[in-house]
N, C-alpha and C. Protein backbone atom coordinates (compact mmCIF):
# COMPACT_ATOMS: atom_id res chain seq x y z
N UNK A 1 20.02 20.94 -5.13
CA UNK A 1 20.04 19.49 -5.01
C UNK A 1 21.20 19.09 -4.09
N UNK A 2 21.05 18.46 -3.32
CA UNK A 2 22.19 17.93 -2.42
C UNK A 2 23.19 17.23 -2.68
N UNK A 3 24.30 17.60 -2.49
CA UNK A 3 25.29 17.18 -2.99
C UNK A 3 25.84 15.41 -3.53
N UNK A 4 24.81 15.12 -2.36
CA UNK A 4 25.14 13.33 -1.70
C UNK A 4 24.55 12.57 -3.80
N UNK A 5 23.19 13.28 -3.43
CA UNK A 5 22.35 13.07 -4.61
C UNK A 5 22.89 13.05 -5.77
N UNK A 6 23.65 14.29 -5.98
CA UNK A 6 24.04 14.70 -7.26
C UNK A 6 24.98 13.75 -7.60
N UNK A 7 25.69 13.29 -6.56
CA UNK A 7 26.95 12.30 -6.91
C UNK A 7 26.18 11.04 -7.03
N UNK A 8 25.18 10.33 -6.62
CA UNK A 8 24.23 9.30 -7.16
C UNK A 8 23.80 9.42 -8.34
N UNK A 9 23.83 10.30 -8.91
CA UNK A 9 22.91 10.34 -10.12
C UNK A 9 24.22 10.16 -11.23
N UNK A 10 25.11 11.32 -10.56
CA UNK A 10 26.51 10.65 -11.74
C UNK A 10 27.10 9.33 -11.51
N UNK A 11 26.66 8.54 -10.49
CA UNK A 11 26.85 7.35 -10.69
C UNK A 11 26.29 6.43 -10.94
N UNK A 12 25.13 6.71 -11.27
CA UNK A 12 23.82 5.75 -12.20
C UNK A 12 23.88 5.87 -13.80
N UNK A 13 24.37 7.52 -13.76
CA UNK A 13 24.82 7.24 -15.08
C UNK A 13 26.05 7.08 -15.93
N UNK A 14 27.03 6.10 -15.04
CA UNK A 14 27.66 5.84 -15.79
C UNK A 14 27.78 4.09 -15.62
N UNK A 15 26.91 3.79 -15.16
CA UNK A 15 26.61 2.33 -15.48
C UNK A 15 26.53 1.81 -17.12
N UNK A 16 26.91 0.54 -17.14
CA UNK A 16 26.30 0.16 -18.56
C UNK A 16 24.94 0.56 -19.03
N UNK A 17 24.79 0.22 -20.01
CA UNK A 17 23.25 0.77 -20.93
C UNK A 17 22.37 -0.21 -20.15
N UNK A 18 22.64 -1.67 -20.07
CA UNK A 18 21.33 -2.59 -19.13
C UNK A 18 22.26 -3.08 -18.12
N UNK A 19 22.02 -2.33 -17.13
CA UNK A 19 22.98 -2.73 -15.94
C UNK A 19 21.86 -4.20 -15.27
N UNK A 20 21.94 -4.46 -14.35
CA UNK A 20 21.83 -6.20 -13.66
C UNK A 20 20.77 -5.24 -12.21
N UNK A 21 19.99 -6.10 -12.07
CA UNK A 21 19.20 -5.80 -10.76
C UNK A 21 20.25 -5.57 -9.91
N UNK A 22 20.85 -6.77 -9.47
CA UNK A 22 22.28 -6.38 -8.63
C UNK A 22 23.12 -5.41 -8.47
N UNK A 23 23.24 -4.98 -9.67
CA UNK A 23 23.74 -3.26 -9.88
C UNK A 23 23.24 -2.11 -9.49
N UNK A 24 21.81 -2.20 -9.74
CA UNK A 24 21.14 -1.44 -9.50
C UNK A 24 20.99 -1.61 -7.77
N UNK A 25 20.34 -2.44 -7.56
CA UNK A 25 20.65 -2.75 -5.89
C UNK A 25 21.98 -2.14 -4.89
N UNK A 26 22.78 -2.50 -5.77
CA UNK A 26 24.03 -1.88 -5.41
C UNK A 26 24.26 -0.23 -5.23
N UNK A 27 24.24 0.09 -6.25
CA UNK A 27 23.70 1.37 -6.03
C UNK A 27 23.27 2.48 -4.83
N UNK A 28 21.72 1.41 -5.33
CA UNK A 28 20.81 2.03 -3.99
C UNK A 28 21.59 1.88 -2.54
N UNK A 29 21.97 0.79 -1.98
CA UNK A 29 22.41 0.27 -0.86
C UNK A 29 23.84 1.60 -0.84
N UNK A 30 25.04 1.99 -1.63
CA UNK A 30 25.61 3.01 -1.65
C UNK A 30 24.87 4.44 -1.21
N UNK A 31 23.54 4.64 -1.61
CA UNK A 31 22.92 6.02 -1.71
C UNK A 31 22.41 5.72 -0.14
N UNK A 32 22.04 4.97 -0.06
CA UNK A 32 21.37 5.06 1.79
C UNK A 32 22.47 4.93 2.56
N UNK A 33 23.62 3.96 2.06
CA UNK A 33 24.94 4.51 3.76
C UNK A 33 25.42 5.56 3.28
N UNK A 34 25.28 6.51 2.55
CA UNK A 34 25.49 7.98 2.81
C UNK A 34 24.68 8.85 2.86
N UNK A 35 23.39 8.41 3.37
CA UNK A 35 22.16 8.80 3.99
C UNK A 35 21.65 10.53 2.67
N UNK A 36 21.82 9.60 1.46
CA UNK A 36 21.50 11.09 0.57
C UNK A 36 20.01 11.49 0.79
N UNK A 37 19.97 12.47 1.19
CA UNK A 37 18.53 13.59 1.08
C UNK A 37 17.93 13.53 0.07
N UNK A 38 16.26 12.64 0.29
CA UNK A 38 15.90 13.37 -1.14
C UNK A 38 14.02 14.21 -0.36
N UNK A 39 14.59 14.60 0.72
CA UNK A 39 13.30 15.26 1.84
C UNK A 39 12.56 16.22 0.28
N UNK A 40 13.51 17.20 -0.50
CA UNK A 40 12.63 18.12 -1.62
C UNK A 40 11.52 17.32 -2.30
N UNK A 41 12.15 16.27 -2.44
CA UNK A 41 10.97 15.18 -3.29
C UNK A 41 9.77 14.44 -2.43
N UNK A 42 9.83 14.56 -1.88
CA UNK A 42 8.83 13.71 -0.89
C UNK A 42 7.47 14.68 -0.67
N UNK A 43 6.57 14.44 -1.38
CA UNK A 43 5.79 14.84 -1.28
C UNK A 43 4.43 14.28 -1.89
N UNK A 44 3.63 14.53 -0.94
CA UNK A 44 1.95 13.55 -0.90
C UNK A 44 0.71 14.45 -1.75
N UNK A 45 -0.21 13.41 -2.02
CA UNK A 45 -1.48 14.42 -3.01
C UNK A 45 -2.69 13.72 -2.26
N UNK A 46 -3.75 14.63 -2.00
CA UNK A 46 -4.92 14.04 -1.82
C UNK A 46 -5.61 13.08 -2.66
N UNK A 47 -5.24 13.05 -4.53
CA UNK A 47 -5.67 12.91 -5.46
C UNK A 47 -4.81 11.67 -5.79
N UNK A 48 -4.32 11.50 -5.49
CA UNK A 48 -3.97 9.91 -5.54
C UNK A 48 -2.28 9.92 -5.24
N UNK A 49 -1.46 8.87 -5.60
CA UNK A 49 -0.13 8.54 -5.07
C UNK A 49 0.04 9.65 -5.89
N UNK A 50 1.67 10.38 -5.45
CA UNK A 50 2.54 10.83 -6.40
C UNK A 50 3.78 10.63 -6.65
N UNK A 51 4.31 10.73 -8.13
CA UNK A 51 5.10 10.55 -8.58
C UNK A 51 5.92 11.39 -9.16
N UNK A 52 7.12 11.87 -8.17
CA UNK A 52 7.85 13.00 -8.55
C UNK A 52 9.25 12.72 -8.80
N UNK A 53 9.58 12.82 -9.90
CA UNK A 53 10.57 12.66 -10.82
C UNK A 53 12.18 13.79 -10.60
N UNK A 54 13.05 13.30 -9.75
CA UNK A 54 14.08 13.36 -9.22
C UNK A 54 15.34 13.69 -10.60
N UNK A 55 14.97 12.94 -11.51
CA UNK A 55 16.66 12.77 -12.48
C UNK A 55 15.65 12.34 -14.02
N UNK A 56 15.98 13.10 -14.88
CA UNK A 56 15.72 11.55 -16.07
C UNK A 56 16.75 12.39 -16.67
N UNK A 57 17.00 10.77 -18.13
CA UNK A 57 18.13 11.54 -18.78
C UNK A 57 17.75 10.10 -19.92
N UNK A 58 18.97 10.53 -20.86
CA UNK A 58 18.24 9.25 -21.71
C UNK A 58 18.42 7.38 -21.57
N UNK A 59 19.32 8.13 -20.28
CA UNK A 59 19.84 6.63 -20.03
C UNK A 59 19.07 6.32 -18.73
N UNK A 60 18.57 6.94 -17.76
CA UNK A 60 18.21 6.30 -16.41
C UNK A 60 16.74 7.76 -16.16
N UNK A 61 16.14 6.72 -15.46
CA UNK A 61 15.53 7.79 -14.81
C UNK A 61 15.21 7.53 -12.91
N UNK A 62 15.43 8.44 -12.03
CA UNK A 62 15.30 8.32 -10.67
C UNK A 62 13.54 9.46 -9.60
N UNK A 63 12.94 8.43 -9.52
CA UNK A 63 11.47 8.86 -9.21
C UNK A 63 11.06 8.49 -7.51
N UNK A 64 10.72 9.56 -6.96
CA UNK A 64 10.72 8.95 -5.50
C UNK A 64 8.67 9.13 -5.63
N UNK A 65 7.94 7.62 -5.35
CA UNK A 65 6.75 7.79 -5.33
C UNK A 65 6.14 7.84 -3.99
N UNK A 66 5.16 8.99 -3.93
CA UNK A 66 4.51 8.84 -2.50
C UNK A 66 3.17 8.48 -2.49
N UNK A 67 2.56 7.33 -1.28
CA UNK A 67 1.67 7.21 -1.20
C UNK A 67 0.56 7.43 -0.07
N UNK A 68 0.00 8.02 0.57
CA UNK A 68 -1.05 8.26 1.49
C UNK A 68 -1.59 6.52 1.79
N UNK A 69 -2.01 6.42 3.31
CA UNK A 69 -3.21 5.09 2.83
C UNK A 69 -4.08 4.95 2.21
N UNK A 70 -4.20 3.74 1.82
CA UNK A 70 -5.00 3.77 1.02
C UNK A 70 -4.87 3.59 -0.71
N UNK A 71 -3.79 4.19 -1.20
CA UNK A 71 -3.36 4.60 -2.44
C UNK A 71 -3.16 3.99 -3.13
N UNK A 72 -3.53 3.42 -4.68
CA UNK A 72 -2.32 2.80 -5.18
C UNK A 72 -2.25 3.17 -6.76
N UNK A 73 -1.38 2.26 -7.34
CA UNK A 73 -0.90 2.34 -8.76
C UNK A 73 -2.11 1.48 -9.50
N UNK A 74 -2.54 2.09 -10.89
CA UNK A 74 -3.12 1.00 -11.70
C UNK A 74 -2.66 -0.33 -12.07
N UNK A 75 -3.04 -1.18 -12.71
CA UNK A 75 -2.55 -2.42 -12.90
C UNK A 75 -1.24 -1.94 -14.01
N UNK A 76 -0.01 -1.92 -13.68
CA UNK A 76 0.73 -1.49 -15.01
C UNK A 76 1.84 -2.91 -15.65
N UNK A 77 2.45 -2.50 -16.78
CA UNK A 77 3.75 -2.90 -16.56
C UNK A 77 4.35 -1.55 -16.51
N UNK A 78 6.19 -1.15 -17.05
CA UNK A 78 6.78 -0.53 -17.25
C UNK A 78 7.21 -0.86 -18.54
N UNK A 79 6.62 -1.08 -19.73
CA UNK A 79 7.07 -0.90 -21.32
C UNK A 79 8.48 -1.49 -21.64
N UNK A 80 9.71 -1.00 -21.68
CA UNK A 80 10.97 -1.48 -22.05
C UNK A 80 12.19 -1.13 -20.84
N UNK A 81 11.35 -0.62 -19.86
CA UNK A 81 12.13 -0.55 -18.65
C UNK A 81 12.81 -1.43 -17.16
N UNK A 82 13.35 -2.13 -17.12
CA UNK A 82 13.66 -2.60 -15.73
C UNK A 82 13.79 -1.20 -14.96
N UNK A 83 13.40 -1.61 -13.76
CA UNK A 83 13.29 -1.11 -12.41
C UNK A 83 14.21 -1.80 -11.15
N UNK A 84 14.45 -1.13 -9.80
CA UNK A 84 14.60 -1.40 -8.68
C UNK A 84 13.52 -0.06 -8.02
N UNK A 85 13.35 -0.53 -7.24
CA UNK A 85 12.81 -0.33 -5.61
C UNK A 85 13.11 -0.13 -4.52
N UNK A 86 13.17 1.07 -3.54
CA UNK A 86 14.16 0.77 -2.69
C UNK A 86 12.89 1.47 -1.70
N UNK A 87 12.30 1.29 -0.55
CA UNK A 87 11.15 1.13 0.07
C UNK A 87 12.01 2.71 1.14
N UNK A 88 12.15 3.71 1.21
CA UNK A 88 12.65 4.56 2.43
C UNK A 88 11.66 4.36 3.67
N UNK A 89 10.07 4.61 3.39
CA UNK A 89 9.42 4.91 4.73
C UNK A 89 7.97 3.80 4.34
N UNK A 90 7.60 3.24 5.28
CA UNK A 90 5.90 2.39 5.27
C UNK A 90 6.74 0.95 4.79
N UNK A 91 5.24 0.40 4.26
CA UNK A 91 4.93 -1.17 3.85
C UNK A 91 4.59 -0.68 2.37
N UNK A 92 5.11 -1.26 1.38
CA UNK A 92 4.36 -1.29 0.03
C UNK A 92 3.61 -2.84 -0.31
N UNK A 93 2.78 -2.64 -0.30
CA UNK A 93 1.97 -3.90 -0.84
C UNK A 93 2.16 -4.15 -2.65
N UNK A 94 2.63 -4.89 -3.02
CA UNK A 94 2.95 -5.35 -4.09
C UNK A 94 2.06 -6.78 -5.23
N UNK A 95 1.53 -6.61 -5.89
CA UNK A 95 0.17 -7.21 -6.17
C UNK A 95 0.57 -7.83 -7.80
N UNK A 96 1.34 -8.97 -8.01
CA UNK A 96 1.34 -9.26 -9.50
C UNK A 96 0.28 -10.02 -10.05
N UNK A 97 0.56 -9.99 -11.49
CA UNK A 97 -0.42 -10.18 -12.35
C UNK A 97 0.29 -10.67 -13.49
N UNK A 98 -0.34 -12.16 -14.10
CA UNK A 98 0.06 -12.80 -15.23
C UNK A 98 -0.87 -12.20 -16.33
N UNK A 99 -0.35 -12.61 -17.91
CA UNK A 99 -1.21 -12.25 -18.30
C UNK A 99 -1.95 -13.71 -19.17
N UNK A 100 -3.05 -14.16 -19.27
CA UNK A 100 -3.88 -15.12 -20.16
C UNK A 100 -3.52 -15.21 -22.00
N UNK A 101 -3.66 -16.18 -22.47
CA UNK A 101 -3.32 -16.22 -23.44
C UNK A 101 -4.70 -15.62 -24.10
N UNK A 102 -5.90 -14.72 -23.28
CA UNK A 102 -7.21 -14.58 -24.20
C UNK A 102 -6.65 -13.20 -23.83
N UNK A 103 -5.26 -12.79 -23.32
CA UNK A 103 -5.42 -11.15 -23.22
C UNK A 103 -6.06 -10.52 -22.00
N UNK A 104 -6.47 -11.33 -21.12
CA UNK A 104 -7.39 -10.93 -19.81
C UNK A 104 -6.09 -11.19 -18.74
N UNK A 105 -6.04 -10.26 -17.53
CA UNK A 105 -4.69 -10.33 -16.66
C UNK A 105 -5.54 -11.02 -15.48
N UNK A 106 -4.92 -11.91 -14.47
CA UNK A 106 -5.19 -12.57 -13.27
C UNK A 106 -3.92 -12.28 -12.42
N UNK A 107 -4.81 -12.06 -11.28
CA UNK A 107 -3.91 -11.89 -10.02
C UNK A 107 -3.17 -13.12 -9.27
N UNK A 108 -1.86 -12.84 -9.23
CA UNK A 108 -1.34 -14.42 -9.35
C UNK A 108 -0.60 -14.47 -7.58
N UNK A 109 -0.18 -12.98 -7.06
CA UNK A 109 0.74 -13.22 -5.69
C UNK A 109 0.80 -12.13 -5.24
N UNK A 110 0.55 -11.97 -4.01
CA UNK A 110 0.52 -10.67 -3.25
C UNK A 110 1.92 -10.33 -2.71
N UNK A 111 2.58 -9.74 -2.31
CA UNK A 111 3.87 -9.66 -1.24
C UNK A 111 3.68 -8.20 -0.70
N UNK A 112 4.91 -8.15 0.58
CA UNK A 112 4.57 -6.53 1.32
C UNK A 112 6.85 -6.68 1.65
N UNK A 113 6.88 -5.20 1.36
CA UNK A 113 8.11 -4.82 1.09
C UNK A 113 8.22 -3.55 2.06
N UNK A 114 9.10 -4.06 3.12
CA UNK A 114 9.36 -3.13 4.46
C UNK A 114 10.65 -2.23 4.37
N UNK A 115 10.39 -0.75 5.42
CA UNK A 115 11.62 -0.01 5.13
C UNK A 115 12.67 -1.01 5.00
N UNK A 116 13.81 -0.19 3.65
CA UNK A 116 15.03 -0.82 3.40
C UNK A 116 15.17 -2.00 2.57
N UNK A 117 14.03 -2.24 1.94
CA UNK A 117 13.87 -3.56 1.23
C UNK A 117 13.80 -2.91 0.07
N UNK A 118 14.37 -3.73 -0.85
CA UNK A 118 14.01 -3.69 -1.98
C UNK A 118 13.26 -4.49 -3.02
N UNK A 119 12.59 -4.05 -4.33
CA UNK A 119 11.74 -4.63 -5.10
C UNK A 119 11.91 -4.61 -6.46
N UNK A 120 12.27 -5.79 -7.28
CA UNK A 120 12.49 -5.55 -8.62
C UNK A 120 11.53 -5.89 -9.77
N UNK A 121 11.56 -4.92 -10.62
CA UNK A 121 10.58 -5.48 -11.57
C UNK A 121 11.73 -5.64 -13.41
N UNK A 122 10.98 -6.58 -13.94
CA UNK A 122 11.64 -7.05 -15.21
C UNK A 122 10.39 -6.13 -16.36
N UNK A 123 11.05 -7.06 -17.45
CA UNK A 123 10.63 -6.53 -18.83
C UNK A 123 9.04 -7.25 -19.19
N UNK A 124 8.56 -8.57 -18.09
CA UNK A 124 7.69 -8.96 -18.02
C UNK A 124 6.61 -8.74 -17.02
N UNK A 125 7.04 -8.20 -15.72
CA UNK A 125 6.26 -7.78 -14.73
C UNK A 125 4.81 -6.81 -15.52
N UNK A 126 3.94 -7.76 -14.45
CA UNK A 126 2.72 -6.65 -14.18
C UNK A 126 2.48 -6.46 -13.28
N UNK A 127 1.91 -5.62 -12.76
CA UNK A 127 1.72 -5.32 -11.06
C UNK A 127 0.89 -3.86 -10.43
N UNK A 128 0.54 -4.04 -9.27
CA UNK A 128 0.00 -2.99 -8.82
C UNK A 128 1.00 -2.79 -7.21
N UNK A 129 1.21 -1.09 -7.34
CA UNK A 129 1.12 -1.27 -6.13
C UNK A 129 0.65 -0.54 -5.26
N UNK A 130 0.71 -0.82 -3.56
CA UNK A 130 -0.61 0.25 -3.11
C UNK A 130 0.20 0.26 -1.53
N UNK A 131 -0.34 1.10 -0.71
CA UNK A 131 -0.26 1.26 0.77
C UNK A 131 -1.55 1.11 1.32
N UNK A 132 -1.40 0.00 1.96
CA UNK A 132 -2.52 -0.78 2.59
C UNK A 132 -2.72 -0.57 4.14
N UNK A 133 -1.82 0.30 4.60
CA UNK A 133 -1.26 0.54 5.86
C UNK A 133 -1.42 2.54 6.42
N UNK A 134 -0.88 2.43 7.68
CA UNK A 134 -1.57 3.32 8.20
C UNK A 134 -0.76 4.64 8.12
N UNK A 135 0.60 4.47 7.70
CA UNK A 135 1.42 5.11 7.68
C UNK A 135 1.94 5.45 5.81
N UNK A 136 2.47 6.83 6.04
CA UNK A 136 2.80 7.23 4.66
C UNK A 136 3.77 6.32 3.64
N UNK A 137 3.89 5.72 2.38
CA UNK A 137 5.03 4.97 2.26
C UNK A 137 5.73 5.71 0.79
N UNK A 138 6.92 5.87 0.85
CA UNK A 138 8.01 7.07 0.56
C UNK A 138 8.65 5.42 -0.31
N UNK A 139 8.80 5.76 -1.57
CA UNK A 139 9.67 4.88 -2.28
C UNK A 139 11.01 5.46 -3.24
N UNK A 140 12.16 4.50 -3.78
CA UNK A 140 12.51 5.70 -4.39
C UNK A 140 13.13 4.51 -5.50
N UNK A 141 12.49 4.87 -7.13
CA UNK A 141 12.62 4.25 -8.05
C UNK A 141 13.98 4.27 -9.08
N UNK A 142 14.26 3.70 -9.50
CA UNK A 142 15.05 4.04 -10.77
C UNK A 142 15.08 3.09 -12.00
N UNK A 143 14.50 3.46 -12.68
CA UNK A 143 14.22 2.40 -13.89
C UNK A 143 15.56 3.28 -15.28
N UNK A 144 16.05 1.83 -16.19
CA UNK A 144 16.82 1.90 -17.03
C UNK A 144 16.08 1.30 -18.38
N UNK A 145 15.74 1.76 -18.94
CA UNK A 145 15.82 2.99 -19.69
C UNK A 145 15.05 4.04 -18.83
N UNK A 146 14.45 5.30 -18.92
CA UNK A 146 13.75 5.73 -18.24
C UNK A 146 12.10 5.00 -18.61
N UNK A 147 11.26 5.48 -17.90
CA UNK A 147 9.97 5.35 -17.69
C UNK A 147 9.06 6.08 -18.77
N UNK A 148 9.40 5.69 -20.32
CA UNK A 148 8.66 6.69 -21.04
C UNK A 148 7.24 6.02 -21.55
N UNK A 149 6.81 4.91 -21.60
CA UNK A 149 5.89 4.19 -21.56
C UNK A 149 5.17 3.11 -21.07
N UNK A 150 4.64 2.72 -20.40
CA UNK A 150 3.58 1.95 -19.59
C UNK A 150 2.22 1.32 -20.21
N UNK A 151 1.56 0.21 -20.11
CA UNK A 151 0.42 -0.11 -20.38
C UNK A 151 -0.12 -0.42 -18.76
N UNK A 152 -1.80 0.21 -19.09
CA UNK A 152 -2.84 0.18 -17.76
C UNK A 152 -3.65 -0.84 -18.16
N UNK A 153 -3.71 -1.75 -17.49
CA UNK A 153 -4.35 -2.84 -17.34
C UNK A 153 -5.90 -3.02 -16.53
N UNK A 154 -6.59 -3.54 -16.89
CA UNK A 154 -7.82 -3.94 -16.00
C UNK A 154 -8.21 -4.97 -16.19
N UNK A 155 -9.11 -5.07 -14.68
CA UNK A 155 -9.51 -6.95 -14.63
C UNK A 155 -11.06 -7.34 -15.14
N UNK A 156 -11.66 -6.42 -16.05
CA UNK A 156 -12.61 -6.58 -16.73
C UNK A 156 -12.94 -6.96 -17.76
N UNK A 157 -11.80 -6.23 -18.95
CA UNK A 157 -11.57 -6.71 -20.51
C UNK A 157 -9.77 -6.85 -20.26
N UNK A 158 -10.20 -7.10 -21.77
CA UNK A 158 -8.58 -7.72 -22.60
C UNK A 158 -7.65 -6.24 -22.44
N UNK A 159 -8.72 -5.39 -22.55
CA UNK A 159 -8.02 -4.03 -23.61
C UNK A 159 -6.99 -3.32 -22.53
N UNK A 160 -6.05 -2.76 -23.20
CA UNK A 160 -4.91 -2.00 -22.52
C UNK A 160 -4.68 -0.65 -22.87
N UNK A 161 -4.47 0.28 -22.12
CA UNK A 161 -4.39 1.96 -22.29
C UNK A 161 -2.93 2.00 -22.48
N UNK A 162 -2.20 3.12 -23.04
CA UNK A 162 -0.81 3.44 -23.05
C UNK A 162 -1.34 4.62 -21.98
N UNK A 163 0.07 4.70 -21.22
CA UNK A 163 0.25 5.63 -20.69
C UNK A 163 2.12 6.53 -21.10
N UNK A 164 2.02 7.46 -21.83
CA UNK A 164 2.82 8.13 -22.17
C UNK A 164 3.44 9.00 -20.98
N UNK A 165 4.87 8.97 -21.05
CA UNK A 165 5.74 10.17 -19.94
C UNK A 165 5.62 11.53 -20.30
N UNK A 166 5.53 12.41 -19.26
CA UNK A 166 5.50 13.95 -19.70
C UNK A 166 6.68 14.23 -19.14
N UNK A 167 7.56 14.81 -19.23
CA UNK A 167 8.81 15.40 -18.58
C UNK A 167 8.82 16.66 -18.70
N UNK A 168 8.59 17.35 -19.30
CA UNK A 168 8.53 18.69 -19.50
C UNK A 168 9.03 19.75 -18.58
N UNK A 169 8.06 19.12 -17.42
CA UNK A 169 8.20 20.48 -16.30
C UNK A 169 9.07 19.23 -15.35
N UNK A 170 9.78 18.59 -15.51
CA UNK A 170 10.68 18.18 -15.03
C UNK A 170 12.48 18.67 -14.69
N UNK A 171 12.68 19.83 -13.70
CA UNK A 171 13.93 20.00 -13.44
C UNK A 171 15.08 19.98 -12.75
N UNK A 172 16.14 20.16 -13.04
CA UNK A 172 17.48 19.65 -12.01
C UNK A 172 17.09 18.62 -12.04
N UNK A 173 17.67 18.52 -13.37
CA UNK A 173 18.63 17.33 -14.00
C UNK A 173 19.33 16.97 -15.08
């Protein structure tokens, strides 16, 4: 693991337990002017986006997602997690979603998030996101608490899937 990295990660975790978007922002903006490597992680699937998991621990977790065109995320939230976003390579198309008081989700605002931008999501966000564009788009996440549960959403019924974290074969870290 590269050195730059390793010293990012000990400094994510020693943030407070619910650090501030701003913090987290902060952060990130530290990890790119010292241009940390995360080239090992970057890597694409024919089979849909991927999501390869850089750091977890019980306090933070750090995920760089890749997407091919074309690609995207199901309708999710992130369960008890805040997030930042930090966009390295492409356009991410970003797609929220309220939810109805009958339990049915509607698409409420589109946005597109260019290298170096960042994107935050709360404890209420729903959203999809996708690469709509022609070029690969390389993201690199860090949600507090980590990412251990998610609900999948669809625009057909009410009903919602859990999606549970596997970490297992998750190492170096």
């Amino acid at each position: 693991m590269d050195i730059n990295l390793r010293a990012f990660i000990n400094r994510l975790e020693s943030l407070p337990d619910n650090p501030s978007h701003d913090g987290l922002k902060k952060c990130l903006r530290e990890m790119d002017g010292r241009q940390v490597s995360i080239d090992e992680y970057v890597n694409f699937s024919e089979q849909g986006y991927k999501r390869n998991v850089v750091h977890v621990s019980s306090r933070c977790e750090i995920s760089v997602l890749c997407f091919q065109t074309g690609q995207h995320t199901p309708i999710h939230d992130h369960g008890d997690s805040i997030g930042v976003t930090i966009i390295r390579q492409g356009t991410m198309t970003e797609e929220l979603f309220d939810r109805q008081p009958t339990g049915m989700i509607v698409s409420t605002f589109t946005r597109r998030f260019q290298t170096e931008e960042f994107s935050c999501v709360n404890l209420t966000t729903i959203h999809r996101v996708s690469n709509a564009h022609s070029e690969g788009l390389v993201m690199i996440n860090i949600y507090f608490p980590p990412l251990t549960v998610m609900n999948f959403y669809n625009l057909e019924n009410a009903s919602v899937e859990k999606w549970v974290a596997d970490y297992s074969g998750v190492k170096g870290t």
